[in-house]
PDB file of N, CA and C in Angstrom:
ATOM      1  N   UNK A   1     332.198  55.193 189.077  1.00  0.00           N
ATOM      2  CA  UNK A   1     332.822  53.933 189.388  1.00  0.00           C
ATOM      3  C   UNK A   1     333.889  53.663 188.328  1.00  0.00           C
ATOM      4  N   UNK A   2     335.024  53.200 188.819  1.00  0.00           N
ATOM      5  CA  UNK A   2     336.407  53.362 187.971  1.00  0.00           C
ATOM      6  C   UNK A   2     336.493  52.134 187.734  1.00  0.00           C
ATOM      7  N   UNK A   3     337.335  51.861 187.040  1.00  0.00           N
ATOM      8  CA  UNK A   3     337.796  50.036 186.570  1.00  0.00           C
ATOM      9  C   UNK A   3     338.658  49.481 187.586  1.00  0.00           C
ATOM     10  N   UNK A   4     338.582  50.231 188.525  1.00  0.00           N
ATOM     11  CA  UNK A   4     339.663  49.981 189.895  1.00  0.00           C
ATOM     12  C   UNK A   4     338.770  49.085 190.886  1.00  0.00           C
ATOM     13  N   UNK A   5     337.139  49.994 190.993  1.00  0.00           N
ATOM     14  CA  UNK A   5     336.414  49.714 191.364  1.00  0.00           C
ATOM     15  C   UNK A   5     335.788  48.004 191.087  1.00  0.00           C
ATOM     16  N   UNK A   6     336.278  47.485 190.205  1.00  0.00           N
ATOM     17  CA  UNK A   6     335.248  46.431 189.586  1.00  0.00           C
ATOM     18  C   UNK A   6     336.604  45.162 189.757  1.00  0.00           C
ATOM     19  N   UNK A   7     337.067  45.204 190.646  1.00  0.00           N
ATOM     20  CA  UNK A   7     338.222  44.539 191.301  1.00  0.00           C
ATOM     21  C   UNK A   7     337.654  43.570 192.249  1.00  0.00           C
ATOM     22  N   UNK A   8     337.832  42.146 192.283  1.00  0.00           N
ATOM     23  CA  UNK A   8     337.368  41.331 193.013  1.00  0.00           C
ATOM     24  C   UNK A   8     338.094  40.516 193.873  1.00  0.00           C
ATOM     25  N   UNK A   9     338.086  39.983 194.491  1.00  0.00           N
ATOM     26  CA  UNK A   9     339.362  38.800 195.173  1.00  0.00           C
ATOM     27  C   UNK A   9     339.101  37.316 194.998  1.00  0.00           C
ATOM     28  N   UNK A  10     338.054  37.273 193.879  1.00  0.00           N
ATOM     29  CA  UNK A  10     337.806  35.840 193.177  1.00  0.00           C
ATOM     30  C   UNK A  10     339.035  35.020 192.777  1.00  0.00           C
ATOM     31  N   UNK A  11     339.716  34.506 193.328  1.00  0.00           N
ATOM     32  CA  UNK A  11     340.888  33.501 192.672  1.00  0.00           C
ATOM     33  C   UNK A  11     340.171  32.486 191.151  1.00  0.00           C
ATOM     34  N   UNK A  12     339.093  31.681 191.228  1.00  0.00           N
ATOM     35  CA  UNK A  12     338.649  31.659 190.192  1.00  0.00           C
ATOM     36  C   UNK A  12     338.058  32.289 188.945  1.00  0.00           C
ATOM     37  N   UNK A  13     337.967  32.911 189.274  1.00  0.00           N
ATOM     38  CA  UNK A  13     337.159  34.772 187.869  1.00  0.00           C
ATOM     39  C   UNK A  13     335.821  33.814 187.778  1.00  0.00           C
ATOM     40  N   UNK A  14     335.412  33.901 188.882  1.00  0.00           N
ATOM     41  CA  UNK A  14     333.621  32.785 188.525  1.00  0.00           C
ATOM     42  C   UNK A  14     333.125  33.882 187.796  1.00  0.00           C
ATOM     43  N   UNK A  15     332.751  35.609 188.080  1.00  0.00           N
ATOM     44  CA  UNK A  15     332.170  35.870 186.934  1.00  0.00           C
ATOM     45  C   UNK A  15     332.481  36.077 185.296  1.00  0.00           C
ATOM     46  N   UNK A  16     333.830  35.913 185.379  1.00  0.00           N
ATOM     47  CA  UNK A  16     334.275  35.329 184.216  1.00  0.00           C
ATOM     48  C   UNK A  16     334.013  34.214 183.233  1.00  0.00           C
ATOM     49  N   UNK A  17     333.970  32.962 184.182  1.00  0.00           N
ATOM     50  CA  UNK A  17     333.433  32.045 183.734  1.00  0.00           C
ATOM     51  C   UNK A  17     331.842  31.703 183.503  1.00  0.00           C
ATOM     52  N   UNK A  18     331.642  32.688 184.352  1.00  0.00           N
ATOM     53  CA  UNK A  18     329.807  32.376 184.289  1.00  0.00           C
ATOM     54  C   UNK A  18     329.177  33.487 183.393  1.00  0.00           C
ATOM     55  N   UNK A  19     330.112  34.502 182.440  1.00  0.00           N
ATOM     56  CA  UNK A  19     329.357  35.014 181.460  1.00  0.00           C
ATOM     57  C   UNK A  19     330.568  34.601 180.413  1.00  0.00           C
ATOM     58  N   UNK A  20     330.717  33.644 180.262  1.00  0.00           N
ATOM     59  CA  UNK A  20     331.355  32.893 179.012  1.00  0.00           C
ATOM     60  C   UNK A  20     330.870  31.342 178.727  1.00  0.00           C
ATOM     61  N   UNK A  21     329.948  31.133 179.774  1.00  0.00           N
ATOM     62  CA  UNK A  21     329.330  30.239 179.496  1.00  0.00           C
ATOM     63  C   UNK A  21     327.726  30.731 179.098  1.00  0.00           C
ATOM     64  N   UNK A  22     327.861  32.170 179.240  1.00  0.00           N
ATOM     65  CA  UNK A  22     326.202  32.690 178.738  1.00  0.00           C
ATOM     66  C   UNK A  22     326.503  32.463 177.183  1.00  0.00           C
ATOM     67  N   UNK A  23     327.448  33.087 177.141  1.00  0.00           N
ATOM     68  CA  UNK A  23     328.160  33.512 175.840  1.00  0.00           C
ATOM     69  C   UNK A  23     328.308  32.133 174.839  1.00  0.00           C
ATOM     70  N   UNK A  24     328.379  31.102 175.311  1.00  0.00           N
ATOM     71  CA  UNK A  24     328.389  29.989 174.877  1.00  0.00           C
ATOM     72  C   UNK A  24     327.168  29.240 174.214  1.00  0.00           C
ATOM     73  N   UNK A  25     326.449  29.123 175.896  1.00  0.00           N
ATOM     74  CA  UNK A  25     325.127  28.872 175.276  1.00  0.00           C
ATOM     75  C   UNK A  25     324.020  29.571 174.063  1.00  0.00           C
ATOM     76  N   UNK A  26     324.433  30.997 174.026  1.00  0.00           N
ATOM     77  CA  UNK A  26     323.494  32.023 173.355  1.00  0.00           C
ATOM     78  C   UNK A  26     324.510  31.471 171.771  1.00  0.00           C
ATOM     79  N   UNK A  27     325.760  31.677 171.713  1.00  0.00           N
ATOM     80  CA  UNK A  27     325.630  30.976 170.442  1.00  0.00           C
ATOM     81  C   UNK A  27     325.620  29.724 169.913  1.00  0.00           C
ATOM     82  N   UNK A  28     325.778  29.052 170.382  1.00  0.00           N
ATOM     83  CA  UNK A  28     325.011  27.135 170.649  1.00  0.00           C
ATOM     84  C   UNK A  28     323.412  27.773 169.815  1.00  0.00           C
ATOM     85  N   UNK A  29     323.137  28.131 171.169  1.00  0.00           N
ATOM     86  CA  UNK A  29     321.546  28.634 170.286  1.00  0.00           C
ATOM     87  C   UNK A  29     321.346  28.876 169.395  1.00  0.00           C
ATOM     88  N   UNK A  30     322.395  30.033 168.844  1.00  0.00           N
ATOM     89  CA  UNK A  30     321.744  31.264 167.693  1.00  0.00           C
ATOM     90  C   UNK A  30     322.340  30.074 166.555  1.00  0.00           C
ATOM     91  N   UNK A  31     323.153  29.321 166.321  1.00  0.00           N
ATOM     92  CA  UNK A  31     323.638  27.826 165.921  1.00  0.00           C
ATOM     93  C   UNK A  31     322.297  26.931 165.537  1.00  0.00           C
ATOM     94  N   UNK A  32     321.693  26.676 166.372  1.00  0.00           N
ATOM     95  CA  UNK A  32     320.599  25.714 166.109  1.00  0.00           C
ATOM     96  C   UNK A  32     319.351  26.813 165.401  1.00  0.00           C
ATOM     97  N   UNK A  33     319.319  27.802 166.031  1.00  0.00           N
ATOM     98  CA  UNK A  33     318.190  28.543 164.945  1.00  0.00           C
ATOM     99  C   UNK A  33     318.360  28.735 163.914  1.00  0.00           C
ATOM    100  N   UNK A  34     319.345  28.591 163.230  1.00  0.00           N
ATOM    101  CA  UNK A  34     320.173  28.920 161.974  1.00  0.00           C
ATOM    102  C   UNK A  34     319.948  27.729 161.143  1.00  0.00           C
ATOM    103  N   UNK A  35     320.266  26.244 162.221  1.00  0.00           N
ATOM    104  CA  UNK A  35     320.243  25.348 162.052  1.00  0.00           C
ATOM    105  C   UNK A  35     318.416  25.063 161.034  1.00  0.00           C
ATOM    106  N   UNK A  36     317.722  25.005 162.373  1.00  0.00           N
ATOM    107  CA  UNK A  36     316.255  24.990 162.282  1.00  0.00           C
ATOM    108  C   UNK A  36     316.109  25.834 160.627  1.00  0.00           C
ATOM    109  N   UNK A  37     316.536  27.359 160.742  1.00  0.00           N
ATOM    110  CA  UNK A  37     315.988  27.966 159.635  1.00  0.00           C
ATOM    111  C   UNK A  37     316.835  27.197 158.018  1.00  0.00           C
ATOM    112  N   UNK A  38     317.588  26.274 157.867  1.00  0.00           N
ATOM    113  CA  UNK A  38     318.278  25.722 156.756  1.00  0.00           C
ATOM    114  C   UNK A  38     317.445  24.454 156.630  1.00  0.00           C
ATOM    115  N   UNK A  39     317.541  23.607 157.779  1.00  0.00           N
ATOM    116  CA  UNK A  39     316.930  22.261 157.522  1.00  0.00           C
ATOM    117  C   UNK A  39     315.786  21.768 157.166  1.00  0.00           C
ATOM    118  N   UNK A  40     314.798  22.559 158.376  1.00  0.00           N
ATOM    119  CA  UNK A  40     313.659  22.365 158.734  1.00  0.00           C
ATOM    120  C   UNK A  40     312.723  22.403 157.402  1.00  0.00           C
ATOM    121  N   UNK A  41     311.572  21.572 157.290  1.00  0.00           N
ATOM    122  CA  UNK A  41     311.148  21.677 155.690  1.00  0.00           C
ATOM    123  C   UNK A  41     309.679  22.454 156.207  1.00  0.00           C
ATOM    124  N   UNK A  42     309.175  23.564 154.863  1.00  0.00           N
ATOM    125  CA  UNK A  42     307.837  24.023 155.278  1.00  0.00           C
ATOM    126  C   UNK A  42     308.029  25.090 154.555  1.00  0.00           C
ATOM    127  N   UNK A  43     307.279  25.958 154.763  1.00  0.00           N
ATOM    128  CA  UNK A  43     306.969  26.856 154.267  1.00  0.00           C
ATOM    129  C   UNK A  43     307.755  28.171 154.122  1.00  0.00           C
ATOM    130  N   UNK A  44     308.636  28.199 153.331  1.00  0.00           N
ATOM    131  CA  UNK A  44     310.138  29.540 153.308  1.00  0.00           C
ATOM    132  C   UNK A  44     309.544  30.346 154.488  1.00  0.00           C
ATOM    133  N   UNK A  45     308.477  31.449 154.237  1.00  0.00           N
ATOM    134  CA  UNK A  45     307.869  32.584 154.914  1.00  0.00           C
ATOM    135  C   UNK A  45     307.965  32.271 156.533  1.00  0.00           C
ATOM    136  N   UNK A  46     307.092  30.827 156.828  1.00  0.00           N
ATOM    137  CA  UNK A  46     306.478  30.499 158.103  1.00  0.00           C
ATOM    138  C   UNK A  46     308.097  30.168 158.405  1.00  0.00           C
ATOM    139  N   UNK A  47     309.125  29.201 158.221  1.00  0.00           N
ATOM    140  CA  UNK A  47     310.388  28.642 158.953  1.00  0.00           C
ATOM    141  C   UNK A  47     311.408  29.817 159.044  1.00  0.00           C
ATOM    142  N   UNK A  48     311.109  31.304 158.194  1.00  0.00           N
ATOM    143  CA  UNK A  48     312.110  32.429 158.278  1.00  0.00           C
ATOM    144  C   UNK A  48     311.605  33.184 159.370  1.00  0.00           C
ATOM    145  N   UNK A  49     310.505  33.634 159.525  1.00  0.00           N
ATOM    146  CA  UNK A  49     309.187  33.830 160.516  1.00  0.00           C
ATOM    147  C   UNK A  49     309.934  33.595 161.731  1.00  0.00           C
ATOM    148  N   UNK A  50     309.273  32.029 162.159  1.00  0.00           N
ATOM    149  CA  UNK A  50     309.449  31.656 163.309  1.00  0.00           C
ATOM    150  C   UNK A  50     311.272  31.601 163.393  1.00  0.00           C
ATOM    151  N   UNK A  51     312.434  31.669 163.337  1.00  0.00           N
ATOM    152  CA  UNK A  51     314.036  31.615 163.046  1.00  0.00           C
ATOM    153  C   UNK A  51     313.923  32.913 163.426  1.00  0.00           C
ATOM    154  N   UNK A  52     313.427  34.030 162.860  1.00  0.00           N
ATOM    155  CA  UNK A  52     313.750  34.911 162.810  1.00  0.00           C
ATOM    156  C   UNK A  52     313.772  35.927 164.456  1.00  0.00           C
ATOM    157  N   UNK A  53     312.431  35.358 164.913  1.00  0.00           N
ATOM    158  CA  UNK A  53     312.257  35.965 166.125  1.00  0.00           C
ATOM    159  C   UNK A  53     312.259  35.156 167.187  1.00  0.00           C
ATOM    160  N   UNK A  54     313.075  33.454 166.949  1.00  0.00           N
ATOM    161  CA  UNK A  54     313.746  33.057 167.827  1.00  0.00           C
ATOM    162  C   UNK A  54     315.338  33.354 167.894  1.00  0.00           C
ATOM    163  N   UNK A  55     315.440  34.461 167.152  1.00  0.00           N
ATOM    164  CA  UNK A  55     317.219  34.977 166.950  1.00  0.00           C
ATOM    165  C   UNK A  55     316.800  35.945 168.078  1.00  0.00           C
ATOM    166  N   UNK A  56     316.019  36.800 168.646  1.00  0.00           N
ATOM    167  CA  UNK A  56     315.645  37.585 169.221  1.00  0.00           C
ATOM    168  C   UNK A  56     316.283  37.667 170.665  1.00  0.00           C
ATOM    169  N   UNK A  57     315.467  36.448 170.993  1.00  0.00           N
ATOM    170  CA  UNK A  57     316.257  36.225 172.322  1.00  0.00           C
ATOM    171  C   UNK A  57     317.892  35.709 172.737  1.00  0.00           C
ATOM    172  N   UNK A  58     318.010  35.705 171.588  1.00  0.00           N
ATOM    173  CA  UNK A  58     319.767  34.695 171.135  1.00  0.00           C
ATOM    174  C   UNK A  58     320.317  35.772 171.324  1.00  0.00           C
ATOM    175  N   UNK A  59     319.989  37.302 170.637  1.00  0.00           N
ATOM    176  CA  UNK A  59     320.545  38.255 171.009  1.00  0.00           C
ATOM    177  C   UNK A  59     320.638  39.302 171.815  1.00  0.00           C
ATOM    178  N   UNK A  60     319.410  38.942 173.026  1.00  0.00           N
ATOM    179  CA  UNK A  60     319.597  39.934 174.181  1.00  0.00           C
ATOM    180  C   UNK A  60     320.206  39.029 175.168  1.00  0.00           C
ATOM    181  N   UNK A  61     320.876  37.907 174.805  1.00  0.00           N
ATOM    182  CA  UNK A  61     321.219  37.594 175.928  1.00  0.00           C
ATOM    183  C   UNK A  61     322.731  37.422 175.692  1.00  0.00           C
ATOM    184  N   UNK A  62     323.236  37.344 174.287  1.00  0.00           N
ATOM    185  CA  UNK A  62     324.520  37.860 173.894  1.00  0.00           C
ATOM    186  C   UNK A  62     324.810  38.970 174.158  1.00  0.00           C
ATOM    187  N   UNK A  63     323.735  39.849 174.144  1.00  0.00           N
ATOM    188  CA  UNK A  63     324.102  41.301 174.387  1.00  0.00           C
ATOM    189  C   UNK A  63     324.560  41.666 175.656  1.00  0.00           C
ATOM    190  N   UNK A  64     323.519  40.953 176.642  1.00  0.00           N
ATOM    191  CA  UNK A  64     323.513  41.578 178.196  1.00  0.00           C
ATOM    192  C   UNK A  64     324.439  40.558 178.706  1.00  0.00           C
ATOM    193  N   UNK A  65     325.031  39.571 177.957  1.00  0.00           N
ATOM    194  CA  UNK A  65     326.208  38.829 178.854  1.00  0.00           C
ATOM    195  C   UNK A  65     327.740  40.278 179.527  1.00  0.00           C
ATOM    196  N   UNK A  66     327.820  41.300 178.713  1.00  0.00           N
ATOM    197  CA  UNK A  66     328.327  42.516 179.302  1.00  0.00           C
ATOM    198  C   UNK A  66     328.253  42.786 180.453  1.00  0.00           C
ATOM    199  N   UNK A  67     326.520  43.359 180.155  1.00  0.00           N
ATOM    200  CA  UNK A  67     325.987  43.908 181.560  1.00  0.00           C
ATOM    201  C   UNK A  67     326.312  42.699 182.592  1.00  0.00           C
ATOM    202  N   UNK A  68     325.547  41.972 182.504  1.00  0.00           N
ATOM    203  CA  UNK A  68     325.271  40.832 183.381  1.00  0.00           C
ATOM    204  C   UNK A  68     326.947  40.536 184.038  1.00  0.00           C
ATOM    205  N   UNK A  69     328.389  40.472 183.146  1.00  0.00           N
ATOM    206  CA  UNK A  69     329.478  39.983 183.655  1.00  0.00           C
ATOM    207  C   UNK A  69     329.540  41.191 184.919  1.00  0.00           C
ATOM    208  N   UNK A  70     329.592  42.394 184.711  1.00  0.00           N
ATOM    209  CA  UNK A  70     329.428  43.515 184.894  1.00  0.00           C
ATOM    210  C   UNK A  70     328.831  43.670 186.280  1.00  0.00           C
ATOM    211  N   UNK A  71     327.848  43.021 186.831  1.00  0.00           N
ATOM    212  CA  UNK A  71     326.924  43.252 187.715  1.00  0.00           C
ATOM    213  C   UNK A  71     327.322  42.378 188.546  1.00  0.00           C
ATOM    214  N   UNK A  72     327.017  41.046 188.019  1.00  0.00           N
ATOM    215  CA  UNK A  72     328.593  40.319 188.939  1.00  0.00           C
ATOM    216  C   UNK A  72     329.271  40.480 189.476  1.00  0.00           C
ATOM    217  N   UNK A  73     330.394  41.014 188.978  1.00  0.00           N
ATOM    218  CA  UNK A  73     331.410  41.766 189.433  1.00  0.00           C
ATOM    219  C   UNK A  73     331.470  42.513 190.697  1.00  0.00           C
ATOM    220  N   UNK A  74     330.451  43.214 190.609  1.00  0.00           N
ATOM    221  CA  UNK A  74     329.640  44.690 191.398  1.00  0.00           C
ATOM    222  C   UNK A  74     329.157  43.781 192.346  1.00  0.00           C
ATOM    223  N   UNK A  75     328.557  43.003 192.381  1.00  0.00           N
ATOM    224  CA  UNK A  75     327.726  41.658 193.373  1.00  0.00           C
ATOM    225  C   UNK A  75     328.898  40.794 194.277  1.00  0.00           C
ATOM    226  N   UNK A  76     329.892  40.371 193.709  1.00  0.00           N
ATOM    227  CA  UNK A  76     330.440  39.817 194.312  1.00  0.00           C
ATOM    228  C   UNK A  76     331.428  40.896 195.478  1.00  0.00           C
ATOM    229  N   UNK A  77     331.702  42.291 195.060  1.00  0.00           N
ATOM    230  CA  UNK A  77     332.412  43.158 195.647  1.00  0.00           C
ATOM    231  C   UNK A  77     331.463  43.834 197.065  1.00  0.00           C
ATOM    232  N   UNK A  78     329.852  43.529 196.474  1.00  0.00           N
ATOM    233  CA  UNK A  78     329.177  44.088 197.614  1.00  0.00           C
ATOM    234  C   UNK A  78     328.543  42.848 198.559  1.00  0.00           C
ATOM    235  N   UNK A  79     329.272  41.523 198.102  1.00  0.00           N
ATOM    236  CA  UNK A  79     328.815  40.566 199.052  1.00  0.00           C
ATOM    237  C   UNK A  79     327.386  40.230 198.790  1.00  0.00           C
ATOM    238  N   UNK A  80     327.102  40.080 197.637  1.00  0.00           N
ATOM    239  CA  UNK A  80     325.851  39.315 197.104  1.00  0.00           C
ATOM    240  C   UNK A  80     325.879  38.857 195.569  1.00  0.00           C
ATOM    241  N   UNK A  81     324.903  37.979 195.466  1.00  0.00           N
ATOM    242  CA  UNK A  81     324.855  37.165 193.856  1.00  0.00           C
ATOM    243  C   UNK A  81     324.056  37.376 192.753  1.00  0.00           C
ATOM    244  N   UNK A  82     323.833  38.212 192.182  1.00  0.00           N
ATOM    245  CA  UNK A  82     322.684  38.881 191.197  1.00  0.00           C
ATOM    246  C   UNK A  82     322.574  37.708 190.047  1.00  0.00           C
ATOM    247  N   UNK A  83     321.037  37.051 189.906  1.00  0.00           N
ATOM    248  CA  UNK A  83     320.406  36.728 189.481  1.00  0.00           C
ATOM    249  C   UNK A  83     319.628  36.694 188.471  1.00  0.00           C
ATOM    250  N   UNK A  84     319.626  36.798 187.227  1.00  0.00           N
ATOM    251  CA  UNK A  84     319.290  37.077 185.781  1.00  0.00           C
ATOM    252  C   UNK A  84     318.626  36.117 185.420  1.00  0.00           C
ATOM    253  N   UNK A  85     317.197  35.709 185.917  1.00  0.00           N
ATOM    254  CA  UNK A  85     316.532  35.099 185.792  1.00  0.00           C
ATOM    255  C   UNK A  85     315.611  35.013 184.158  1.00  0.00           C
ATOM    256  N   UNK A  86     315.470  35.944 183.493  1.00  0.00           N
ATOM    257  CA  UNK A  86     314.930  36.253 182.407  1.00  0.00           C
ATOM    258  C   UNK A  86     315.388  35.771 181.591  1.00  0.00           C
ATOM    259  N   UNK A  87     317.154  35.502 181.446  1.00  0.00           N
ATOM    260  CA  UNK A  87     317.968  34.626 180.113  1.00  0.00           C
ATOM    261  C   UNK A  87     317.583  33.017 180.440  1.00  0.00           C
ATOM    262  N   UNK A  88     317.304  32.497 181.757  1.00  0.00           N
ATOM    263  CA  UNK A  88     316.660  30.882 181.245  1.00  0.00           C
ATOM    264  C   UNK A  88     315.732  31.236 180.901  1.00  0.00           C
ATOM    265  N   UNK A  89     314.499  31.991 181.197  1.00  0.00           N
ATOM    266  CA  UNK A  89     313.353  31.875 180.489  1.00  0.00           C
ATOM    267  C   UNK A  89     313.573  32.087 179.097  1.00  0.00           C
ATOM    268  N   UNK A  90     314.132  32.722 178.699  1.00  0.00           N
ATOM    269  CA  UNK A  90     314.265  33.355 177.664  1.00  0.00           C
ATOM    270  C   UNK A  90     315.220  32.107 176.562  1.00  0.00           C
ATOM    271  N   UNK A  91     315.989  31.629 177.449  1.00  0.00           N
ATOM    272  CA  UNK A  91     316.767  30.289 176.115  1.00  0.00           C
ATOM    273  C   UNK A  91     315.649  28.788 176.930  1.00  0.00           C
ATOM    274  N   UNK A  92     315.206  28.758 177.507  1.00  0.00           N
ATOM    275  CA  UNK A  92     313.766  27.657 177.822  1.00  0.00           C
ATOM    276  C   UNK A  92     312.732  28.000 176.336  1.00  0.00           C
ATOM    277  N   UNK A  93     312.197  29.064 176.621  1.00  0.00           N
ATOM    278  CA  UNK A  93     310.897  30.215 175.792  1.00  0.00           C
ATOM    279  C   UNK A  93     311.783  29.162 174.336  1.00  0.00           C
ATOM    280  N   UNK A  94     312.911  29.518 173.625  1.00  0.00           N
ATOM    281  CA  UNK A  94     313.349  29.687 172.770  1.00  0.00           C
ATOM    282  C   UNK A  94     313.335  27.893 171.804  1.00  0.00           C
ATOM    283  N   UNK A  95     313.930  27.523 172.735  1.00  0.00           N
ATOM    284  CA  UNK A  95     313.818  26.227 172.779  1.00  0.00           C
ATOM    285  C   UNK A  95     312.309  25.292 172.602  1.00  0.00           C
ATOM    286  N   UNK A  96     312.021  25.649 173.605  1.00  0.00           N
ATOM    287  CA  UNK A  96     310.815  25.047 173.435  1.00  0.00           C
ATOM    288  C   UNK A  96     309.738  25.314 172.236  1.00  0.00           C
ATOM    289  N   UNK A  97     310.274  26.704 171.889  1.00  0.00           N
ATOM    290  CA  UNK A  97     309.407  27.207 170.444  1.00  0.00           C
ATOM    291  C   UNK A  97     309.767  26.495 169.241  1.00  0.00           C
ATOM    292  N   UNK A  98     311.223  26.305 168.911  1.00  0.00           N
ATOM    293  CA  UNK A  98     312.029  25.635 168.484  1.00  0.00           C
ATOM    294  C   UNK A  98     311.451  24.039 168.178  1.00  0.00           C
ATOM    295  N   UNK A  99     311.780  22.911 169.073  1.00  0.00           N
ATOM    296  CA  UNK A  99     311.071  22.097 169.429  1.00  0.00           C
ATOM    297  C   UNK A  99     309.471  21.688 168.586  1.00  0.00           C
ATOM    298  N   UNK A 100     308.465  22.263 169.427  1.00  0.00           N
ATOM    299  CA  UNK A 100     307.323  22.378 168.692  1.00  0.00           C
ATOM    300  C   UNK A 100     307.098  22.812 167.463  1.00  0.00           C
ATOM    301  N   UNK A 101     307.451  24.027 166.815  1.00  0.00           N
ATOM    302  CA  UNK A 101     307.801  24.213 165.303  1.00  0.00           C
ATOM    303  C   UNK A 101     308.280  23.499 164.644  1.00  0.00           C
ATOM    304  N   UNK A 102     309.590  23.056 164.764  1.00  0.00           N
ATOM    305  CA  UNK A 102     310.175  21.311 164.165  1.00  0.00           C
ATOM    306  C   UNK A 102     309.375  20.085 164.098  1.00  0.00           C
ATOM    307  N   UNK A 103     308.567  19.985 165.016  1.00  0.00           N
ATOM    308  CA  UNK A 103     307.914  18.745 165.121  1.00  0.00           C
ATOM    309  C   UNK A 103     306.512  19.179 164.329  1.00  0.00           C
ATOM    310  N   UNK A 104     305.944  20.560 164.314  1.00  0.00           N
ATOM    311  CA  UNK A 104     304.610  20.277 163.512  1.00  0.00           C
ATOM    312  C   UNK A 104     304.806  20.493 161.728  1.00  0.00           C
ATOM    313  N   UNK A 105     306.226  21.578 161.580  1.00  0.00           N
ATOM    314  CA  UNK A 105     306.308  21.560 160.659  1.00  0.00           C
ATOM    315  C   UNK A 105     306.856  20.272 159.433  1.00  0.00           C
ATOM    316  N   UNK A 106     307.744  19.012 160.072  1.00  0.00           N
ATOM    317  CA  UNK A 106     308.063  17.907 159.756  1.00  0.00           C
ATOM    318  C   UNK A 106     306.870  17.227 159.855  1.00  0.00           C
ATOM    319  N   UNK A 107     305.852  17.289 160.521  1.00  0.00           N
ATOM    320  CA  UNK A 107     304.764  16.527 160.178  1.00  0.00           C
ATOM    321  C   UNK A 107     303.785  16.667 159.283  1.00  0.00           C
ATOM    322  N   UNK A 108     303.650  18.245 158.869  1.00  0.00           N
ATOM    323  CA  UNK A 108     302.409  18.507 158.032  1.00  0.00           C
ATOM    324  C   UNK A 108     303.431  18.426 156.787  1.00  0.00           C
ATOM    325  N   UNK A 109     304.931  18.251 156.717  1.00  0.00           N
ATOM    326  CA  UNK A 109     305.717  18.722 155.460  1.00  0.00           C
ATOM    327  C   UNK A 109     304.996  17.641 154.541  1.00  0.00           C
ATOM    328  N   UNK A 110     304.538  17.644 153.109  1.00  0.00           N
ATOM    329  CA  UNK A 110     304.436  16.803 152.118  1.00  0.00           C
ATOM    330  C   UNK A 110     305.132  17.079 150.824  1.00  0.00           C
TER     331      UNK A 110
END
């Protein structure tokens, strides 16, 4: 498959726009985990810990915003919409870990 091939008749570039808004959100994210790992008060080990392997998902979904534009592309040329259901779970998962860690670690902080 050639770069000839990956030619669409999208007047808007929606998959353009819809993996630059992955791209957005994943570093928004990787932003607030960074965030979390500076602010957040507790225990160095436990707040680098938990930061550390909420960067995890920050970066497979930076990563596969490629693939994913990519498949798109390929989707919209074969007349269907491919679905990457795993990156909300995955910035939901992230978040929500986020979230709860902040809130128990600000509470037990003394």
């Amino acid at each position: 498959m050639g770069p000839d091939d990956l030619r669409h008749g999208d007047a808007g570039l929606q998959p353009e726009r819809t993996s630059l808004a992955w791209l957005r959100t994943a570093s928004v994210l990787g932003a607030v985990v960074l965030g979390f790992m500076r602010f957040v008060p507790g225990p160095g080990t436990v707040v680098a810990t938990i930061g550390l392997i909420c960067l995890v998902p920050v970066l497979a979904v930076l990563l596969a915003s490629r693939i994913g534009h990519r498949a798109r592309v390929r989707g919209l040329i074969a007349g269907r919409a491919p679905y990457f259901w795993w990156r909300n779970v995955a910035v939901a998962a992230t978040v929500v870990v986020l979230a709860i860690s902040s809130a128990v670690l600000i509470v037990t902080a003394r």
